[in-house]
N, C-alpha and C. Protein backbone atom coordinates (compact mmCIF):
# COMPACT_ATOMS: atom_id res chain seq x y z
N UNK A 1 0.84 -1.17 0.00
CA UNK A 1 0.00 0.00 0.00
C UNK A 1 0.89 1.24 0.00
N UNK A 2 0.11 2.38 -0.49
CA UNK A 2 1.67 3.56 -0.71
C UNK A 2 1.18 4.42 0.59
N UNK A 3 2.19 5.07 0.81
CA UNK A 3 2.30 5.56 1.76
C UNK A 3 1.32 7.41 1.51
N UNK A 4 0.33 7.70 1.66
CA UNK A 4 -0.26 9.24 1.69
C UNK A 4 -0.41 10.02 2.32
N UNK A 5 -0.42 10.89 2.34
CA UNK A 5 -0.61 11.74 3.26
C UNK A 5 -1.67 12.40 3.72
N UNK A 6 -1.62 13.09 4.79
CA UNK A 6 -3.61 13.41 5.03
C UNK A 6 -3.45 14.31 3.80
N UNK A 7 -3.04 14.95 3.14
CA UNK A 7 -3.41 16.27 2.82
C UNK A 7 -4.44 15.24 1.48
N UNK A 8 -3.79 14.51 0.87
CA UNK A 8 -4.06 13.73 -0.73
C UNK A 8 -5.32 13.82 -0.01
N UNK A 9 -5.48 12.65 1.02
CA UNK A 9 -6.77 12.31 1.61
C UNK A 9 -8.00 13.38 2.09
N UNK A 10 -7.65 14.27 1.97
CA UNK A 10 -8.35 15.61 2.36
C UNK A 10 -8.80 15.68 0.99
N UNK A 11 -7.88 15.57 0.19
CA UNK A 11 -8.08 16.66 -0.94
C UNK A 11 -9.03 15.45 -1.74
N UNK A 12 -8.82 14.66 -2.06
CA UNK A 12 -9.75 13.12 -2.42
C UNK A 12 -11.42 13.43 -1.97
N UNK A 13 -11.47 13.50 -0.72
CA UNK A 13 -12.61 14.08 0.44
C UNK A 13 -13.10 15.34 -0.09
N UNK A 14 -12.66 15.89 -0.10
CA UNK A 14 -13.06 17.32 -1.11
C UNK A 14 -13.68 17.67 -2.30
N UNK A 15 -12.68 16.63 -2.67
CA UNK A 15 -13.17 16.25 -4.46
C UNK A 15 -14.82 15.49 -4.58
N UNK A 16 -14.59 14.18 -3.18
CA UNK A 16 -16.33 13.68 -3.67
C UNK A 16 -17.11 14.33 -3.20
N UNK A 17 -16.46 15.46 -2.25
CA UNK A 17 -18.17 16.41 -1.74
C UNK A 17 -18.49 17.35 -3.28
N UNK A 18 -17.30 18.18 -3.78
CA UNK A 18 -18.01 18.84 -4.83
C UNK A 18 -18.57 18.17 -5.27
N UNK A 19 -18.17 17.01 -6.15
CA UNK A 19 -18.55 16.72 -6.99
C UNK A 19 -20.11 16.14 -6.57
N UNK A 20 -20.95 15.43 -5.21
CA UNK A 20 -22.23 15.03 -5.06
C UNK A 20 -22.48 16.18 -4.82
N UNK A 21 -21.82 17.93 -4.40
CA UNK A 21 -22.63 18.87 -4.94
C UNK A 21 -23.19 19.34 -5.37
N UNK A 22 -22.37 19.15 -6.47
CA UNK A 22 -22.56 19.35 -7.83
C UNK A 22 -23.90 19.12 -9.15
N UNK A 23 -23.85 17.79 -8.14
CA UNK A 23 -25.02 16.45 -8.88
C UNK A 23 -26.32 16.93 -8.05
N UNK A 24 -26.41 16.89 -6.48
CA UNK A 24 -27.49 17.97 -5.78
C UNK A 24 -28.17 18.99 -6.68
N UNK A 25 -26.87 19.98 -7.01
CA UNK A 25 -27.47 21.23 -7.62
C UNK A 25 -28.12 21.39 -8.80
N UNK A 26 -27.12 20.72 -9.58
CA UNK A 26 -27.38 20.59 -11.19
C UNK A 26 -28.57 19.62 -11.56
N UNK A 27 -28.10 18.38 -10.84
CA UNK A 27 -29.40 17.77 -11.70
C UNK A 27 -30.23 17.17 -10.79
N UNK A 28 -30.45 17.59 -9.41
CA UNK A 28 -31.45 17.13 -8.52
C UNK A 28 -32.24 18.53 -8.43
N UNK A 29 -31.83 19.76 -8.57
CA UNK A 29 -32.40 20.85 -8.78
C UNK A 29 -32.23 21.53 -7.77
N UNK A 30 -31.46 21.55 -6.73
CA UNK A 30 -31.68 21.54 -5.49
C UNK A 30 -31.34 23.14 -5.30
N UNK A 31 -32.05 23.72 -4.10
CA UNK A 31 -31.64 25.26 -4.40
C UNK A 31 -31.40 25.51 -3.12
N UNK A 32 -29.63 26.31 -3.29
CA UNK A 32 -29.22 26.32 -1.68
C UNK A 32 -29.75 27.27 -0.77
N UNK A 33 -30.98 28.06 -0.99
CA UNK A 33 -31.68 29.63 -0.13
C UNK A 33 -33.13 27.99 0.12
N UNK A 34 -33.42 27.53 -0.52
CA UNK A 34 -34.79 26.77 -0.14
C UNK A 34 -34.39 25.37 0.57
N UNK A 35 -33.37 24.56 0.56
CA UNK A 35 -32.83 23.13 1.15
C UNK A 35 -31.56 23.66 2.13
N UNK A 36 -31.56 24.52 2.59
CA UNK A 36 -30.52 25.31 3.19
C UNK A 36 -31.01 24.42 4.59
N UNK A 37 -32.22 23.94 5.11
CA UNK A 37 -31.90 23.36 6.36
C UNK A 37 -31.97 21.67 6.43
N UNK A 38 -31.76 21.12 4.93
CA UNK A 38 -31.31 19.85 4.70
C UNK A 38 -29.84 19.49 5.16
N UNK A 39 -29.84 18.39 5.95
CA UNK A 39 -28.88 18.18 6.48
C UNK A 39 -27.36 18.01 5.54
N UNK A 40 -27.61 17.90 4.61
CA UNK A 40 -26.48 17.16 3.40
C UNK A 40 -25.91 18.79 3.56
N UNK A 41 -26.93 19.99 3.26
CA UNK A 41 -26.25 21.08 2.45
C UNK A 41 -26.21 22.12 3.80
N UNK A 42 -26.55 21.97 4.96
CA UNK A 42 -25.88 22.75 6.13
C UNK A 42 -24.35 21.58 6.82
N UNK A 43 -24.06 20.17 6.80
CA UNK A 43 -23.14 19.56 7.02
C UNK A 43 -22.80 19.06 5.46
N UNK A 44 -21.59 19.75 4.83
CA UNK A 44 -21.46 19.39 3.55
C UNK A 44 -20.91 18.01 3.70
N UNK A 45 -19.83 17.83 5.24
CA UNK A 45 -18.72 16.57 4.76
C UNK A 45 -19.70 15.17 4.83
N UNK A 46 -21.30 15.35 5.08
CA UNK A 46 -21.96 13.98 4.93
C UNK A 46 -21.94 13.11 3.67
N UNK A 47 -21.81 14.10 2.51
CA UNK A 47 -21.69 14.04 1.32
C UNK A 47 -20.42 13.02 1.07
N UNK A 48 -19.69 13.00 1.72
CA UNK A 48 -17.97 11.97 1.21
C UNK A 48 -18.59 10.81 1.38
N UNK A 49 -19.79 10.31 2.06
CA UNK A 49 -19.77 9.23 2.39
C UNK A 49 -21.14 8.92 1.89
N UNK A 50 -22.03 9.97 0.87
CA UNK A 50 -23.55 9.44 1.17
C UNK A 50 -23.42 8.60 -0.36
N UNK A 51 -24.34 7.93 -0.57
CA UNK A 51 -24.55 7.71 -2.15
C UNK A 51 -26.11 7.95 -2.49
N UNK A 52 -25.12 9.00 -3.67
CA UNK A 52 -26.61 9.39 -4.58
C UNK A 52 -26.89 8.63 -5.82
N UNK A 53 -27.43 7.84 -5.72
CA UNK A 53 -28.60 6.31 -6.73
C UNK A 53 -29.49 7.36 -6.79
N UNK A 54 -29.72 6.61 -8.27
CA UNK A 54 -31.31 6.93 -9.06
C UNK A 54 -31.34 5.82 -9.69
N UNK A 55 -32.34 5.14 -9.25
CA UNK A 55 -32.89 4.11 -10.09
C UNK A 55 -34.46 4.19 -10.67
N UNK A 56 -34.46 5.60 -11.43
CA UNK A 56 -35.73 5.85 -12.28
C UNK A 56 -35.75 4.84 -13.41
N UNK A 57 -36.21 5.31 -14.10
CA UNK A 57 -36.28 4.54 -15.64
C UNK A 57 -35.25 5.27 -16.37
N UNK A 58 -35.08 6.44 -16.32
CA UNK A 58 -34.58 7.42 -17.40
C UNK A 58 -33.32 7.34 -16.68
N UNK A 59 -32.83 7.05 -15.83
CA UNK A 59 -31.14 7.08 -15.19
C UNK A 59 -30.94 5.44 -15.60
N UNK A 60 -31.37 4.47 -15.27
CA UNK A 60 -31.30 3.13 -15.47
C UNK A 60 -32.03 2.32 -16.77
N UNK A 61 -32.44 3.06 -17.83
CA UNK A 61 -33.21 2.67 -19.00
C UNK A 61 -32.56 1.21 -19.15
N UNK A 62 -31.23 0.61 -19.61
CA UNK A 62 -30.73 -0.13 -20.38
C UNK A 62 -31.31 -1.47 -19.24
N UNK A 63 -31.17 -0.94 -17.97
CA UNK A 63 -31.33 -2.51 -16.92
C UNK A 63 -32.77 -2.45 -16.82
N UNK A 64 -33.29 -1.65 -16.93
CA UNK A 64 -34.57 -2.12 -16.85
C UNK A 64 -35.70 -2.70 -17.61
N UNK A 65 -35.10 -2.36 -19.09
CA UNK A 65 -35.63 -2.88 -20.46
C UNK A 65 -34.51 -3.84 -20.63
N UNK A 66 -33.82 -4.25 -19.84
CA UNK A 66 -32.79 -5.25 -20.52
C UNK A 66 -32.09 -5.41 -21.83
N UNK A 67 -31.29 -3.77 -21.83
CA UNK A 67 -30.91 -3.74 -23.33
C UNK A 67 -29.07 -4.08 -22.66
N UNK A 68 -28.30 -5.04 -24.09
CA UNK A 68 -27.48 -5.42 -23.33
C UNK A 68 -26.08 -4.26 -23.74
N UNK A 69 -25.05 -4.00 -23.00
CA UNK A 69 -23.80 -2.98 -23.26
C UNK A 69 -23.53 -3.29 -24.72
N UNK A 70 -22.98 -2.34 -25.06
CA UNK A 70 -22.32 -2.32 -26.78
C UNK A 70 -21.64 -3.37 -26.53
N UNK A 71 -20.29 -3.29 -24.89
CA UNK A 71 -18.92 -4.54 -25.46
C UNK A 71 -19.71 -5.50 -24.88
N UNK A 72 -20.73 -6.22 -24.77
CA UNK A 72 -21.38 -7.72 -24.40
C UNK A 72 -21.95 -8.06 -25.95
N UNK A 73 -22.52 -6.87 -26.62
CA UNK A 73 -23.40 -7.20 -27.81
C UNK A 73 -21.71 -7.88 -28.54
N UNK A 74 -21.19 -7.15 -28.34
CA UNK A 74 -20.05 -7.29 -29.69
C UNK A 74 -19.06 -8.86 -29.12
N UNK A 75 -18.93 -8.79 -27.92
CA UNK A 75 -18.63 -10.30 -27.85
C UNK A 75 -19.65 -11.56 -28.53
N UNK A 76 -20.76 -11.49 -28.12
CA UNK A 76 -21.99 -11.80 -28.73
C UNK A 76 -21.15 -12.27 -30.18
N UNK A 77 -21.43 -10.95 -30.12
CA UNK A 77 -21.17 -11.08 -32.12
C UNK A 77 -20.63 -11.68 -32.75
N UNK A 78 -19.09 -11.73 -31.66
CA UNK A 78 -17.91 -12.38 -32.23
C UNK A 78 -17.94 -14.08 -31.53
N UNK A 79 -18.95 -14.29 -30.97
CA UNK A 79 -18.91 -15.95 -30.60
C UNK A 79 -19.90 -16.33 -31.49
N UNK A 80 -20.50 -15.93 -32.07
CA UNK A 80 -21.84 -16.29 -33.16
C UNK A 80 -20.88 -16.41 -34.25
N UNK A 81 -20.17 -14.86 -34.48
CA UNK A 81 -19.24 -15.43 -35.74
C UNK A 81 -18.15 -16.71 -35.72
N UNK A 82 -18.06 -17.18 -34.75
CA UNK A 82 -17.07 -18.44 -34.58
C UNK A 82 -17.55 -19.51 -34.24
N UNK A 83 -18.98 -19.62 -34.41
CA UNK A 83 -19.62 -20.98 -33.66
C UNK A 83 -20.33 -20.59 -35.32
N UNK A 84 -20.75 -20.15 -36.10
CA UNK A 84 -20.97 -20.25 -37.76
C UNK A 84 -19.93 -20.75 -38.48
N UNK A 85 -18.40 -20.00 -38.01
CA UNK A 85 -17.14 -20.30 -39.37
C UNK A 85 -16.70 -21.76 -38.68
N UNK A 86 -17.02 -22.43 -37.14
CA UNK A 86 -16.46 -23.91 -36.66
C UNK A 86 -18.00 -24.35 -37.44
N UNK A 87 -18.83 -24.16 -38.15
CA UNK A 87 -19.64 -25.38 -38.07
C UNK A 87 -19.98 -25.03 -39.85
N UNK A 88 -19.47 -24.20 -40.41
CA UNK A 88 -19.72 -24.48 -42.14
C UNK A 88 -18.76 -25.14 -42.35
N UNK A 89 -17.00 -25.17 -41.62
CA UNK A 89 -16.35 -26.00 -41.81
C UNK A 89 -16.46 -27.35 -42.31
């Protein structure tokens, strides 16, 4: 394990609060004069540790209609193409 220092670790800590800030503000809508006595946005450092999931339809479309990733389709693809060229053989 490498050896860090608090500061990295601070600064790491820092980084995931903006950034679930960020995601609060921008696309949860959240407005800091009206959620100002929500606990997340009067104690920001809860944020290093919370997780923000959305499991709507429109954040999770592909798992919920069971559409499968591009690189699964394309393996797919390429074992179909090799279980056709082992058996016209």
């Amino acid at each position: 394990m490498k050896n860090r220092s608090r500061s990295y670790y601070r600064h790491q800590r820092n980084r995931a609060i903006k950034h679930k800030l960020g995601i609060l503000i921008n696309v949860w809508n959240w407005d800091l004069e009206e959620d100002g006595d929500h606990s997340w946005i009067a104690n920001p450092g809860k944020l290093s540790k919370a997780k923000l999931n959305c499991s709507c339809n429109l954040c999770k479309y592909e798992k919920n209609y069971k559409i499968k990733k591009p690189h699964i389709k394309a393996k797919l693809k390429q074992m179909k193409k090799e279980i056709s060229d082992f058996l016209s053989e």
